[in-house]
C-alpha atoms as a PDB file:
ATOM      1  CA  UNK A   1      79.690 115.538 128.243  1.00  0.00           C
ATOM      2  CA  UNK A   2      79.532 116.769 131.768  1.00  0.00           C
ATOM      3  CA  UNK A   3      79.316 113.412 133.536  1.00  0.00           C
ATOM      4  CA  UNK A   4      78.304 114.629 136.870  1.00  0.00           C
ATOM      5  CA  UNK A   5      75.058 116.790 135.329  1.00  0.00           C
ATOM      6  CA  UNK A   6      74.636 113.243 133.584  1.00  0.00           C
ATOM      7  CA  UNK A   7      74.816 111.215 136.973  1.00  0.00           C
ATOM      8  CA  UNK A   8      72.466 114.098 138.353  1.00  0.00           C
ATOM      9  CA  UNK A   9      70.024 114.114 135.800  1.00  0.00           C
ATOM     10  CA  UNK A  10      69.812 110.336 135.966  1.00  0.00           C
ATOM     11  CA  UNK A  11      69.266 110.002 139.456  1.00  0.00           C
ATOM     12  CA  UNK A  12      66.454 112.660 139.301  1.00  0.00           C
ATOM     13  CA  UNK A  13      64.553 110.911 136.406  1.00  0.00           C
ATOM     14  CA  UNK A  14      65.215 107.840 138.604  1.00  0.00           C
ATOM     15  CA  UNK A  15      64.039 109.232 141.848  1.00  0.00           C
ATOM     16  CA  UNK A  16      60.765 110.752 139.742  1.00  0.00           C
ATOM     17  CA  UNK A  17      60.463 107.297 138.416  1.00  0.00           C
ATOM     18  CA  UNK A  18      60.104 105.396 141.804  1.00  0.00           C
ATOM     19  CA  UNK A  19      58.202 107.928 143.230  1.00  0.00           C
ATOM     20  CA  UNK A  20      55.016 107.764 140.507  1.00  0.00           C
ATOM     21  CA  UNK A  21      54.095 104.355 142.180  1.00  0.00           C
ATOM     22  CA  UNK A  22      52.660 105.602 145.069  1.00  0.00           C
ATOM     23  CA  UNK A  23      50.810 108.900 147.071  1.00  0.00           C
ATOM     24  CA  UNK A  24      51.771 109.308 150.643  1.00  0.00           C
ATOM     25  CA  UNK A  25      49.035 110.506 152.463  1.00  0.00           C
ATOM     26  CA  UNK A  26      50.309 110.480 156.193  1.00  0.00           C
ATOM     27  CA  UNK A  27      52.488 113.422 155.727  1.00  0.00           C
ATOM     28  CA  UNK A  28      55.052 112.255 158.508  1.00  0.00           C
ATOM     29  CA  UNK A  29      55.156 109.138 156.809  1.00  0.00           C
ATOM     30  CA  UNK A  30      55.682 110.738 153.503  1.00  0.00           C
ATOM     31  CA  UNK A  31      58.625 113.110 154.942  1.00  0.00           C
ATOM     32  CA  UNK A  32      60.526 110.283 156.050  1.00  0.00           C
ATOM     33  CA  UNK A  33      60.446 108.472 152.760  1.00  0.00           C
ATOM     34  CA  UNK A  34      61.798 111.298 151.057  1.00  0.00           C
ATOM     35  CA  UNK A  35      64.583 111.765 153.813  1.00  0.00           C
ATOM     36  CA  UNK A  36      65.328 108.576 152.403  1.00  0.00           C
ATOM     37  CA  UNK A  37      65.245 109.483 148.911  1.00  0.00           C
ATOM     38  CA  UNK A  38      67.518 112.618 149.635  1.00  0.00           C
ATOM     39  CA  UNK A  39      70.113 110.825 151.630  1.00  0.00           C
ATOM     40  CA  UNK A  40      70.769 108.695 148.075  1.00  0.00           C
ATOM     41  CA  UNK A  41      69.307 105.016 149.543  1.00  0.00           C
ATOM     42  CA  UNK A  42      68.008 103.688 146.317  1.00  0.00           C
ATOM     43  CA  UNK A  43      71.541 105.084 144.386  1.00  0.00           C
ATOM     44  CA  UNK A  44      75.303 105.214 145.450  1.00  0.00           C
ATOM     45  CA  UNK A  45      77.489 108.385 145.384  1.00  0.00           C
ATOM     46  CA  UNK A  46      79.746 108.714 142.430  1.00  0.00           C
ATOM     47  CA  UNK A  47      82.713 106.928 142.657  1.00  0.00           C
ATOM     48  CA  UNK A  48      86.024 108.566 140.599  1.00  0.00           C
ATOM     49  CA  UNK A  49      89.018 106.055 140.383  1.00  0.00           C
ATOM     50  CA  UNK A  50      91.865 106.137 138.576  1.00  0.00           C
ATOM     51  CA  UNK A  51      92.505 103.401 135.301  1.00  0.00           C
ATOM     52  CA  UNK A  52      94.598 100.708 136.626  1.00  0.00           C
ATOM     53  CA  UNK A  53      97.742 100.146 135.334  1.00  0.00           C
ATOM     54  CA  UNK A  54      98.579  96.490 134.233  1.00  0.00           C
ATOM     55  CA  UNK A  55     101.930  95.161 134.335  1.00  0.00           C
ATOM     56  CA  UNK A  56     102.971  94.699 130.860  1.00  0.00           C
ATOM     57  CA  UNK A  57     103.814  90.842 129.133  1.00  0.00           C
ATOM     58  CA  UNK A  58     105.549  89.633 126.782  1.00  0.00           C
ATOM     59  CA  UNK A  59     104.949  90.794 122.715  1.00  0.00           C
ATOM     60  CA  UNK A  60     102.878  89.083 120.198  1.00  0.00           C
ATOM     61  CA  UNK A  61     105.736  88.526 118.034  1.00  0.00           C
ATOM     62  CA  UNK A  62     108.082  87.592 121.588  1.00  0.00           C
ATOM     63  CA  UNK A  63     105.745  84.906 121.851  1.00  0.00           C
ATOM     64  CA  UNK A  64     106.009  83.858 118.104  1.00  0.00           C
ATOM     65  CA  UNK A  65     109.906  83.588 118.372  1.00  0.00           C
ATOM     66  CA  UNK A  66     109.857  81.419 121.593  1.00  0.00           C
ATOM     67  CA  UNK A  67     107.393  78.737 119.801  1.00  0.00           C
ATOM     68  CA  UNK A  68     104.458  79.692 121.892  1.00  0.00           C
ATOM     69  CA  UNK A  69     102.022  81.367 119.661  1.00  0.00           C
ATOM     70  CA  UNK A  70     101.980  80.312 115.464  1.00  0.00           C
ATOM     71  CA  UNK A  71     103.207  82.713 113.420  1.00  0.00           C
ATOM     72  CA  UNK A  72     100.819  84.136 111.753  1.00  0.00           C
ATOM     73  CA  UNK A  73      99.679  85.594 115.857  1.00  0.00           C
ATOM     74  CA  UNK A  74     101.977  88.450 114.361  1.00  0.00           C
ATOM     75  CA  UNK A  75     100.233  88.953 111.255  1.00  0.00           C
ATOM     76  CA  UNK A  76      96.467  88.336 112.895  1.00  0.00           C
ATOM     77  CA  UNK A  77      97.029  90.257 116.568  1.00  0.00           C
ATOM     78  CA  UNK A  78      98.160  94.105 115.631  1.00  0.00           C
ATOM     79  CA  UNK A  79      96.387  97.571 117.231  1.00  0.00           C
ATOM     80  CA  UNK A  80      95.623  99.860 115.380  1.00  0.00           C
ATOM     81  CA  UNK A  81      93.839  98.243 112.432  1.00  0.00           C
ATOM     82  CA  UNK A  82      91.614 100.285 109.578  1.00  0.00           C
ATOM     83  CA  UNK A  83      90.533 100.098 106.375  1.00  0.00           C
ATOM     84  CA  UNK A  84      92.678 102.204 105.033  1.00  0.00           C
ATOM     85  CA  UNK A  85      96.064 100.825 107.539  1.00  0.00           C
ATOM     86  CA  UNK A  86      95.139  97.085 107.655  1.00  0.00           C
ATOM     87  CA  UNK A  87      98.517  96.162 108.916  1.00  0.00           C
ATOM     88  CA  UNK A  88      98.214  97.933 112.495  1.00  0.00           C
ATOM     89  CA  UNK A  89     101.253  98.084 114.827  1.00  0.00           C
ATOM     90  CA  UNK A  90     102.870  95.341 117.075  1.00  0.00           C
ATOM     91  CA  UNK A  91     100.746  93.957 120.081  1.00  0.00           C
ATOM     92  CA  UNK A  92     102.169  93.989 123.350  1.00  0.00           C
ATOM     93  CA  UNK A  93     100.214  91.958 126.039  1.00  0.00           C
ATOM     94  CA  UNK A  94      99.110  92.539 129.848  1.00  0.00           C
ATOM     95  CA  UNK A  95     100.991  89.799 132.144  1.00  0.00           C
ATOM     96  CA  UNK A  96      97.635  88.066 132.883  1.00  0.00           C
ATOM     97  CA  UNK A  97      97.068  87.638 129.138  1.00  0.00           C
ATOM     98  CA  UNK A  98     100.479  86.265 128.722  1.00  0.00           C
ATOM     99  CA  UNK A  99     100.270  84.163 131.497  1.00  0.00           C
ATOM    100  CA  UNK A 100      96.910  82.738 130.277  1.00  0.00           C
ATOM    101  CA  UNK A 101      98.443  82.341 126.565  1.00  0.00           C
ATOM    102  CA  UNK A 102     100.991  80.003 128.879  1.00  0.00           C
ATOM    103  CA  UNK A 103      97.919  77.935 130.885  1.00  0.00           C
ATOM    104  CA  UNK A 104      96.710  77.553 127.634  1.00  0.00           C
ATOM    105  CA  UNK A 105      99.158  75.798 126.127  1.00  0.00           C
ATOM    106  CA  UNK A 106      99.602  73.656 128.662  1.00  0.00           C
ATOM    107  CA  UNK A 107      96.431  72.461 128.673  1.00  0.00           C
ATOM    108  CA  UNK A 108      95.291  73.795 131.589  1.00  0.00           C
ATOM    109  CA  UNK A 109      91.857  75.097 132.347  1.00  0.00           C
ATOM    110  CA  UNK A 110      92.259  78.957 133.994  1.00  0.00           C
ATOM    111  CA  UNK A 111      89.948  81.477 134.994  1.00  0.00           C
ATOM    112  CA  UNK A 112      90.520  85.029 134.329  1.00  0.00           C
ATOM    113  CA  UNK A 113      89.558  87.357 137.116  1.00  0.00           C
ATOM    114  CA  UNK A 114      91.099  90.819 136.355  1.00  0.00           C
ATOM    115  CA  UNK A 115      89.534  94.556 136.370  1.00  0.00           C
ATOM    116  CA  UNK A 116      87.267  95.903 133.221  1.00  0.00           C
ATOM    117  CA  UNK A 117      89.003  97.210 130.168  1.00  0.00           C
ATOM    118  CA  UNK A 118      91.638  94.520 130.612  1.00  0.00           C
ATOM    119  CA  UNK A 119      91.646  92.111 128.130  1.00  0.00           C
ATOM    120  CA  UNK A 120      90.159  89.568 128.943  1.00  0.00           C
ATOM    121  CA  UNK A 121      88.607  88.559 125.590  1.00  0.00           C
ATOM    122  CA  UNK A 122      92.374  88.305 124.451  1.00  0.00           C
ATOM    123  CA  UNK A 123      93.006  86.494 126.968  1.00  0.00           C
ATOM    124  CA  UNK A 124      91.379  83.512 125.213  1.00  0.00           C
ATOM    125  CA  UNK A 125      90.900  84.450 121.817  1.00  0.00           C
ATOM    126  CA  UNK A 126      94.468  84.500 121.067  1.00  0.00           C
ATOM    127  CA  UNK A 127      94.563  80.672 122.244  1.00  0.00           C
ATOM    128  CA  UNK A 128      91.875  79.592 120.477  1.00  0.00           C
ATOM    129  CA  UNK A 129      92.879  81.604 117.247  1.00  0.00           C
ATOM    130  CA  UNK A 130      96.507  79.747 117.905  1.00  0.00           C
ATOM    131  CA  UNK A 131      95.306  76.109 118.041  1.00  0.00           C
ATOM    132  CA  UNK A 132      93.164  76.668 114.939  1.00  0.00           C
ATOM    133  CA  UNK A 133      96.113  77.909 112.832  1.00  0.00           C
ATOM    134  CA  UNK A 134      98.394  75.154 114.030  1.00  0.00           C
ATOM    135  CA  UNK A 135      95.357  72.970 112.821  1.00  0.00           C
ATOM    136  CA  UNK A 136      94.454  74.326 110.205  1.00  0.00           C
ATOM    137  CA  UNK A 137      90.616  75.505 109.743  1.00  0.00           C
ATOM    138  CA  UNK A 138      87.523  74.314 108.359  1.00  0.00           C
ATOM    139  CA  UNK A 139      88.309  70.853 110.635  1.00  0.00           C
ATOM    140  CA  UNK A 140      84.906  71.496 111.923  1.00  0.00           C
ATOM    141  CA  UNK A 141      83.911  73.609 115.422  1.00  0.00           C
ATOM    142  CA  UNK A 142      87.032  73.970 117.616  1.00  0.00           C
ATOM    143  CA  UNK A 143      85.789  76.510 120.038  1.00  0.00           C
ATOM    144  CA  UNK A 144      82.346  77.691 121.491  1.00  0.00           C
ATOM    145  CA  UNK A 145      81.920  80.782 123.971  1.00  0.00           C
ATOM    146  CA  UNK A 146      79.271  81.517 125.685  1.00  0.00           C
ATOM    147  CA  UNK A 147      77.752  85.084 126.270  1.00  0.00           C
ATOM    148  CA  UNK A 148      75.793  86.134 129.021  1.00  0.00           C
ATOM    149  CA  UNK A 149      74.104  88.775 127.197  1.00  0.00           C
ATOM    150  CA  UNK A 150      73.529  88.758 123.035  1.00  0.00           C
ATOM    151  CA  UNK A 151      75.361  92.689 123.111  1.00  0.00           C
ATOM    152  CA  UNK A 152      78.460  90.995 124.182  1.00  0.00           C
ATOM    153  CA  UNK A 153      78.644  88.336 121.189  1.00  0.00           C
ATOM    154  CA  UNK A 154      77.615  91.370 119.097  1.00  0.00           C
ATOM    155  CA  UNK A 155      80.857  93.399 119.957  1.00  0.00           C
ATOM    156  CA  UNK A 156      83.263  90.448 120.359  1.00  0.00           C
ATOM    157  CA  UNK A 157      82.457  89.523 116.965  1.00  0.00           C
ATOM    158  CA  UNK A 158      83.206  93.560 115.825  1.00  0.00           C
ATOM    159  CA  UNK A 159      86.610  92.638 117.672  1.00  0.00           C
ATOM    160  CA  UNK A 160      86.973  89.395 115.629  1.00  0.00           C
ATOM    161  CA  UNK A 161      86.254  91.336 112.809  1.00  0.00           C
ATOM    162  CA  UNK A 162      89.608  93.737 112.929  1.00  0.00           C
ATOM    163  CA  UNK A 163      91.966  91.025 113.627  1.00  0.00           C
ATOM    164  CA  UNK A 164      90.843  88.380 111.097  1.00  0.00           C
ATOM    165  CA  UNK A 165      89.293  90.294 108.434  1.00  0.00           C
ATOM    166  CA  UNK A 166      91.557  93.392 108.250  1.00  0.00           C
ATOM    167  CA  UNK A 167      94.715  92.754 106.218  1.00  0.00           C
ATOM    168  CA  UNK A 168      93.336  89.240 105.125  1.00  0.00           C
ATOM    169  CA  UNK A 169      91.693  88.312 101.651  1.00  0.00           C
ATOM    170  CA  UNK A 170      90.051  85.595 103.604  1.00  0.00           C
ATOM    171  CA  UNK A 171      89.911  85.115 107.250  1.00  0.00           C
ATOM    172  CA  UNK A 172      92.255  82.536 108.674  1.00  0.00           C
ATOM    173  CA  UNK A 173      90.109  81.304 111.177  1.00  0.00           C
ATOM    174  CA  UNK A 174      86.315  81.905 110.908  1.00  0.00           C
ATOM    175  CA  UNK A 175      83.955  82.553 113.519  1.00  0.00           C
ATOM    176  CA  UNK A 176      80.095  83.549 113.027  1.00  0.00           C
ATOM    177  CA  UNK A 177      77.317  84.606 115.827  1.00  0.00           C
ATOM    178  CA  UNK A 178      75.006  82.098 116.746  1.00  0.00           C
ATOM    179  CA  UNK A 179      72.272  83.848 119.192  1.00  0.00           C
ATOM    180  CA  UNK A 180      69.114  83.896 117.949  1.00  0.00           C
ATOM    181  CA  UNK A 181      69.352  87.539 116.436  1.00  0.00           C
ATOM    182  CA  UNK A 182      70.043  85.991 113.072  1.00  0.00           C
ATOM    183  CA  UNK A 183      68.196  85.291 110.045  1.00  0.00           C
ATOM    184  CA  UNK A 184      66.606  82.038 108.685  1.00  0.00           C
ATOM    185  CA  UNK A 185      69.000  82.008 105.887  1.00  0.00           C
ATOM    186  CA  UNK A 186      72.279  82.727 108.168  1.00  0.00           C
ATOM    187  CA  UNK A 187      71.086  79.979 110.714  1.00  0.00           C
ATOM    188  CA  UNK A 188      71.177  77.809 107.572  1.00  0.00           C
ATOM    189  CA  UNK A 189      74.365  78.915 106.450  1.00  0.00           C
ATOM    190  CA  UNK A 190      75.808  78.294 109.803  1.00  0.00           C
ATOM    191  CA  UNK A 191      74.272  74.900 110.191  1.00  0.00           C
ATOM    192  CA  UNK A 192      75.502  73.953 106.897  1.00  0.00           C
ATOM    193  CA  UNK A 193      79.017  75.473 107.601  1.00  0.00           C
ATOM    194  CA  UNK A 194      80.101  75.209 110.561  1.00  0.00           C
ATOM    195  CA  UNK A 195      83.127  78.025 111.602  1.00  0.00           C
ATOM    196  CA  UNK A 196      86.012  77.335 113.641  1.00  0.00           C
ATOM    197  CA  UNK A 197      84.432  79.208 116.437  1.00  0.00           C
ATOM    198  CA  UNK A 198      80.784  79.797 117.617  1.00  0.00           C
ATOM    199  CA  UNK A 199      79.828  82.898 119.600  1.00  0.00           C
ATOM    200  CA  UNK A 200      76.468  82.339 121.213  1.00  0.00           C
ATOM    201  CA  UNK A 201      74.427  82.216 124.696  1.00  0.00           C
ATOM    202  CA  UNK A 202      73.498  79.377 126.751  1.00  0.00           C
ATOM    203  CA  UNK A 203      70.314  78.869 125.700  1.00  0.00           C
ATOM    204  CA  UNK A 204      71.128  78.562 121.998  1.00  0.00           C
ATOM    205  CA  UNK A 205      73.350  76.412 123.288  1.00  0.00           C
ATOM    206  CA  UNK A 206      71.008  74.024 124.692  1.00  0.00           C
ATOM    207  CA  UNK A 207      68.855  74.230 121.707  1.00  0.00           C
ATOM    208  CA  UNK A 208      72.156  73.556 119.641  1.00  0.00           C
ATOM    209  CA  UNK A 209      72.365  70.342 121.813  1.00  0.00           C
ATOM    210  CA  UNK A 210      68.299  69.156 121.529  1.00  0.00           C
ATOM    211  CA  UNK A 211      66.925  70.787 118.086  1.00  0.00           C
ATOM    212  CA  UNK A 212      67.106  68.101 114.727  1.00  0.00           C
ATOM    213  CA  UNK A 213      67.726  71.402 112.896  1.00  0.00           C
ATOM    214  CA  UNK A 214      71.237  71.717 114.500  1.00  0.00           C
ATOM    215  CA  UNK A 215      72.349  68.379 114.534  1.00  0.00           C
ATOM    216  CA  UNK A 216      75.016  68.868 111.782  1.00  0.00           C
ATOM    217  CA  UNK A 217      76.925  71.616 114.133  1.00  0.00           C
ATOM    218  CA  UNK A 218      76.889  69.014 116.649  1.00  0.00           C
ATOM    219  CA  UNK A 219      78.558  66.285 114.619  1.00  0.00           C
ATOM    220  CA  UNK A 220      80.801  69.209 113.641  1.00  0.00           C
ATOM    221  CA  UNK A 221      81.677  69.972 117.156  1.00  0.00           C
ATOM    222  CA  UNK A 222      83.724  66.292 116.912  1.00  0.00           C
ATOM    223  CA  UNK A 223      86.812  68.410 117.429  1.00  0.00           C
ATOM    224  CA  UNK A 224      85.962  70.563 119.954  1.00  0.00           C
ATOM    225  CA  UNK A 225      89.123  71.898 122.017  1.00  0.00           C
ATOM    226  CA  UNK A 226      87.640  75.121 123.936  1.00  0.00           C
ATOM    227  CA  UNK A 227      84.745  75.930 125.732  1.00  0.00           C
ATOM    228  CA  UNK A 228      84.309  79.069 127.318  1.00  0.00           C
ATOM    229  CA  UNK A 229      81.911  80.942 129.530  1.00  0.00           C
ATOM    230  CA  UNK A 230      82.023  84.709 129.777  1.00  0.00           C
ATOM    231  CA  UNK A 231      81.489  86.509 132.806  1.00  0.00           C
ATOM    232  CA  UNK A 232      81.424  83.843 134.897  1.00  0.00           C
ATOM    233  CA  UNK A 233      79.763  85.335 138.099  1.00  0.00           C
ATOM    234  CA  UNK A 234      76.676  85.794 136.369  1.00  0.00           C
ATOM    235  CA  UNK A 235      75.825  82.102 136.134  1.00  0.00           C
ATOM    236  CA  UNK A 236      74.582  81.289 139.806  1.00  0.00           C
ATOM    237  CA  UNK A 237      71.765  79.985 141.377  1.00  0.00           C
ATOM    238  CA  UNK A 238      69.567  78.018 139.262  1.00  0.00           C
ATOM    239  CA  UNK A 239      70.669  79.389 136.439  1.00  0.00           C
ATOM    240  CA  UNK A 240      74.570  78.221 137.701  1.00  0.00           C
ATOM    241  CA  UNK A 241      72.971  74.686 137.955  1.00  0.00           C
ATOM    242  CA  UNK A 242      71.378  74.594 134.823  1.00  0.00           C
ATOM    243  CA  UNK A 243      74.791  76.108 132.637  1.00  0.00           C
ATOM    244  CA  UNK A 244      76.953  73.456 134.768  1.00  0.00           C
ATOM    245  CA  UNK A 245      74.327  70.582 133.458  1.00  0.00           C
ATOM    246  CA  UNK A 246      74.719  72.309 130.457  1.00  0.00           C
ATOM    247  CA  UNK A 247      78.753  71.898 129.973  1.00  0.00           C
ATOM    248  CA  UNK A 248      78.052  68.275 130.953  1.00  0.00           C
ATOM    249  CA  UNK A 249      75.973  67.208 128.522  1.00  0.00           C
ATOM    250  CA  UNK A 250      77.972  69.079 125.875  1.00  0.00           C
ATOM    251  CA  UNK A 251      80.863  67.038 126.908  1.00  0.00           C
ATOM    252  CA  UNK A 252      79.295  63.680 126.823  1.00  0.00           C
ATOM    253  CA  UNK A 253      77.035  64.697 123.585  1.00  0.00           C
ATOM    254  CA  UNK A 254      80.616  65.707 121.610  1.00  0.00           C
ATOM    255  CA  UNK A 255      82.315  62.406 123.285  1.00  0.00           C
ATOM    256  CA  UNK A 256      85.453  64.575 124.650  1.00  0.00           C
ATOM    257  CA  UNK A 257      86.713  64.139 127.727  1.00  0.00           C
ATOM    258  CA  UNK A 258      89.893  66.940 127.228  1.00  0.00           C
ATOM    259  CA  UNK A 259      88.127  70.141 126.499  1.00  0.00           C
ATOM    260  CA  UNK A 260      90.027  73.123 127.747  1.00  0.00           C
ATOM    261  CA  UNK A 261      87.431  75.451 129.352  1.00  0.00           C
ATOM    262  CA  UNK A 262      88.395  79.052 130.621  1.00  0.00           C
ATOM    263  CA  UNK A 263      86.180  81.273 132.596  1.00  0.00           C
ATOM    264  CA  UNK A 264      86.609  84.953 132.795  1.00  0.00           C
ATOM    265  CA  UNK A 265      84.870  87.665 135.454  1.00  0.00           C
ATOM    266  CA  UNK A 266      85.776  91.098 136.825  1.00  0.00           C
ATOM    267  CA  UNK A 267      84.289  90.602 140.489  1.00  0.00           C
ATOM    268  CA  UNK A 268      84.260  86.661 142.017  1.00  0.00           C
ATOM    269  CA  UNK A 269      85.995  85.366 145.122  1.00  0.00           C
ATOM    270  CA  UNK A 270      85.375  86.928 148.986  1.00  0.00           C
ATOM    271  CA  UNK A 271      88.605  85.255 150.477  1.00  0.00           C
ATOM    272  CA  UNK A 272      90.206  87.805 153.196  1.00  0.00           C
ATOM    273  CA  UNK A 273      93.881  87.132 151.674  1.00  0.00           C
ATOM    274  CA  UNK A 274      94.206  86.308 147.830  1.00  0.00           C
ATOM    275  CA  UNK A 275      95.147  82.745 148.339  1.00  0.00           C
ATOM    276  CA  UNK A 276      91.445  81.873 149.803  1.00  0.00           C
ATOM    277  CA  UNK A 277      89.858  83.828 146.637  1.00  0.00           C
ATOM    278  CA  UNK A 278      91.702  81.870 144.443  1.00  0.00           C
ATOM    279  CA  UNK A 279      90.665  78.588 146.219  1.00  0.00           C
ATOM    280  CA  UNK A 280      86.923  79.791 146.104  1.00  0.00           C
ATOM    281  CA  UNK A 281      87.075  81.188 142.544  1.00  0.00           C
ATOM    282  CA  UNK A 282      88.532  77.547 141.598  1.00  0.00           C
ATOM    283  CA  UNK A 283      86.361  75.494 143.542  1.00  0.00           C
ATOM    284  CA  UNK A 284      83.051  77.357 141.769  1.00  0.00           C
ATOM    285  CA  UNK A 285      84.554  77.121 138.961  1.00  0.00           C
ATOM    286  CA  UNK A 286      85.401  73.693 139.074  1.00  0.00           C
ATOM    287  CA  UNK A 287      81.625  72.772 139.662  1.00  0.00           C
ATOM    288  CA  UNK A 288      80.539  74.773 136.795  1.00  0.00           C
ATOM    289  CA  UNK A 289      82.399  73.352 134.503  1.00  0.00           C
ATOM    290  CA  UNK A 290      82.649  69.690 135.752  1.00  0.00           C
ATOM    291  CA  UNK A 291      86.169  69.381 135.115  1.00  0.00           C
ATOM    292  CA  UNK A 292      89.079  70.768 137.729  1.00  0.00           C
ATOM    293  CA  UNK A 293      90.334  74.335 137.903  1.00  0.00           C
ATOM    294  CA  UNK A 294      93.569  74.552 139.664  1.00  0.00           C
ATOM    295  CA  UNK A 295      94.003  77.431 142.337  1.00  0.00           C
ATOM    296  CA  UNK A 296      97.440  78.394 140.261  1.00  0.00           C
ATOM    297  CA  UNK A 297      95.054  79.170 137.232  1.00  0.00           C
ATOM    298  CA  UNK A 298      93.064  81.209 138.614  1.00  0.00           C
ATOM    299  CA  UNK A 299      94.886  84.549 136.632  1.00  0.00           C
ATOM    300  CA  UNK A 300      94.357  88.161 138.821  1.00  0.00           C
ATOM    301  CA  UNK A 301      96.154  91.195 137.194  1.00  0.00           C
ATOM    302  CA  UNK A 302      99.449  92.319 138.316  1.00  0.00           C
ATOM    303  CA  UNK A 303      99.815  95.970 138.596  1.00  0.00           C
ATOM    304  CA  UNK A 304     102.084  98.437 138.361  1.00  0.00           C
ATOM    305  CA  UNK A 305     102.631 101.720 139.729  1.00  0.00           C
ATOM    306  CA  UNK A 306     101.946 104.962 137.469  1.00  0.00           C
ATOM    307  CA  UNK A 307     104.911 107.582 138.756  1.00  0.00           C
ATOM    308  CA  UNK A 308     108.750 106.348 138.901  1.00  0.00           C
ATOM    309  CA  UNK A 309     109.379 106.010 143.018  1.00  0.00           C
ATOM    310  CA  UNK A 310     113.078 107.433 142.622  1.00  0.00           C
ATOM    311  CA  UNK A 311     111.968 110.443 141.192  1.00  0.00           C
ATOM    312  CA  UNK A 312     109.228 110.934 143.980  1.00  0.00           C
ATOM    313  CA  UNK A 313     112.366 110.189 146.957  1.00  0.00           C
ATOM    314  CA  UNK A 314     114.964 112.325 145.468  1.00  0.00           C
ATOM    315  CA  UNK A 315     112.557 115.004 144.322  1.00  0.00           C
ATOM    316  CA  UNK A 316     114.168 115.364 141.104  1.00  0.00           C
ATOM    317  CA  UNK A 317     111.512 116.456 138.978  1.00  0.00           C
ATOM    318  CA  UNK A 318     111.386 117.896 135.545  1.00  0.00           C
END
């Protein structure tokens, strides 16, 4: 694909779009408004940046020998996984997903504010997968995340699907979709068996909380250790208000007072220096959740640089 005839094309079908509203009849009217339209206001230019590099962590398996993760993480967390190779390769992390793996288990609550195509899902699924095989599943709903949008439950659960389904007879930790997309019969299922983690949207989730029909996941949500709301910068305004009345009255429905929420978002904080974006990204998310966010766990990414500097001084190349 030729990107830039893409962008092109799109912008043309765009501009031919807008334009079918309305006929310009004062022609010096009409030739300024599509000055306008040439000069790109209603579209940015194309931007071309290079993918970040992220500063690599610790190992899957590292983190299984120091006591961190349980050790099935090695077994559960490989890349590579197929049909026809189940058992993948080793899994080495990002630093921000090894330091949230740490926040984690010290019962911290952390936001994750790092660039896209970083990990961030990992960055909480691994601790939630952890807990429930230290606790062993079926002990009811353990985690909940919330999805701004039903396509993002749709491929988190494709992701959930490699790790916990690939190389396993039967899952070690289950998880099902709970958006509204399914079927009468699955939304039975569900409600009859509860999984160890629930991917749905906040509206489910407040019909979770007030429908008869659901009451049983509720009483299975006694347990309840994570709650977790994805792309957090989309949840402002009134919708902000209502999610953050939301969390509360999941809290006080489920009677637990220690739930461990994470947050995660590619764009939030406007601080001039990092330390006042971390003190704004933890005082939102703070009030969203209704339960402290500490400015240490608020996680950037650390990067790292993509040529070797001694090699660039000494101009020893090849």
């Amino acid at each position: 694909m030729d990107i830039f005839r893409f962008r092109n094309a799109l912008v043309a079908n765009y501009s031919k779009y807008v334009q079918s509203f309305f006929e310009i009849r004062d022609q010096e009217v009409r030739g300024m408004v599509e000055d306008q339209y040439r000069s790109g206001l209603l579209w940015p230019d194309v931007l071309i940046q290079l993918n970040p590099s992220f500063k690599a962590g610790a190992s899957i398996d590292e983190l299984v020998e120091s006591d961190v993760l349980h050790p099935q993480c090695s077994q559960v967390f490989r890349v590579g996984k197929t049909e026809e190779a189940a058992g993948g390769n080793p899994l080495r992390l990002h630093k921000h997903q090894e330091e949230a793996i740490h926040a984690a288990s010290q019962d911290a609550n952390y936001v994750l504010t790092t660039g896209t195509g970083s990990g961030k899902s990992l960055a909480y699924i691994i601790p939630i997968v952890n807990e429930v095989l230290k606790q062993g599943s079926g002990k009811g709903i353990r985690a909940i995340i919330v999805y701004p949008m039903n396509a993002l439950a749709n491929s988190q659960a494709g992701e959930l699907d490699k790790f916990l389904k690939l190389g396993f007879d039967t899952p070690p930790v289950t998880y099902r979709r709970y958006t509204g997309q399914e079927s009468d019969d699955e939304k039975r299922e569900i409600q009859e068996r509860p999984p160890d983690i629930i991917l749905t949207n906040y509206v489910m989730l407040e019909l979770i909380l007030t429908r008869p029909r659901e009451h049983r996941m509720i009483s299975a949500a006694e347990n309840l250790r994570f709650v977790v709301l994805d792309e957090l910068h989309t949840y402002r305004g009134r919708q902000g208000a209502d999610v953050a009345m939301l969390l509360r009255r999941l809290r006080n429905i489920v009677g637990r007072d220690d739930l461990l929420c994470i947050g995660t978002s590619a764009t939030m904080g406007s601080g001039d220096n990092i330390l006042s974006q971390r003190q704004e990204v933890s005082e939102v998310a703070s009030l969203l959740f209704g339960s402290p966010v500490s400015p240490n766990h608020v996680i950037g990414e650390t990067l790292e640089p993509m040529w070797n500097p001694i090699v660039l001084q000494t101009g020893a190349i090849g």
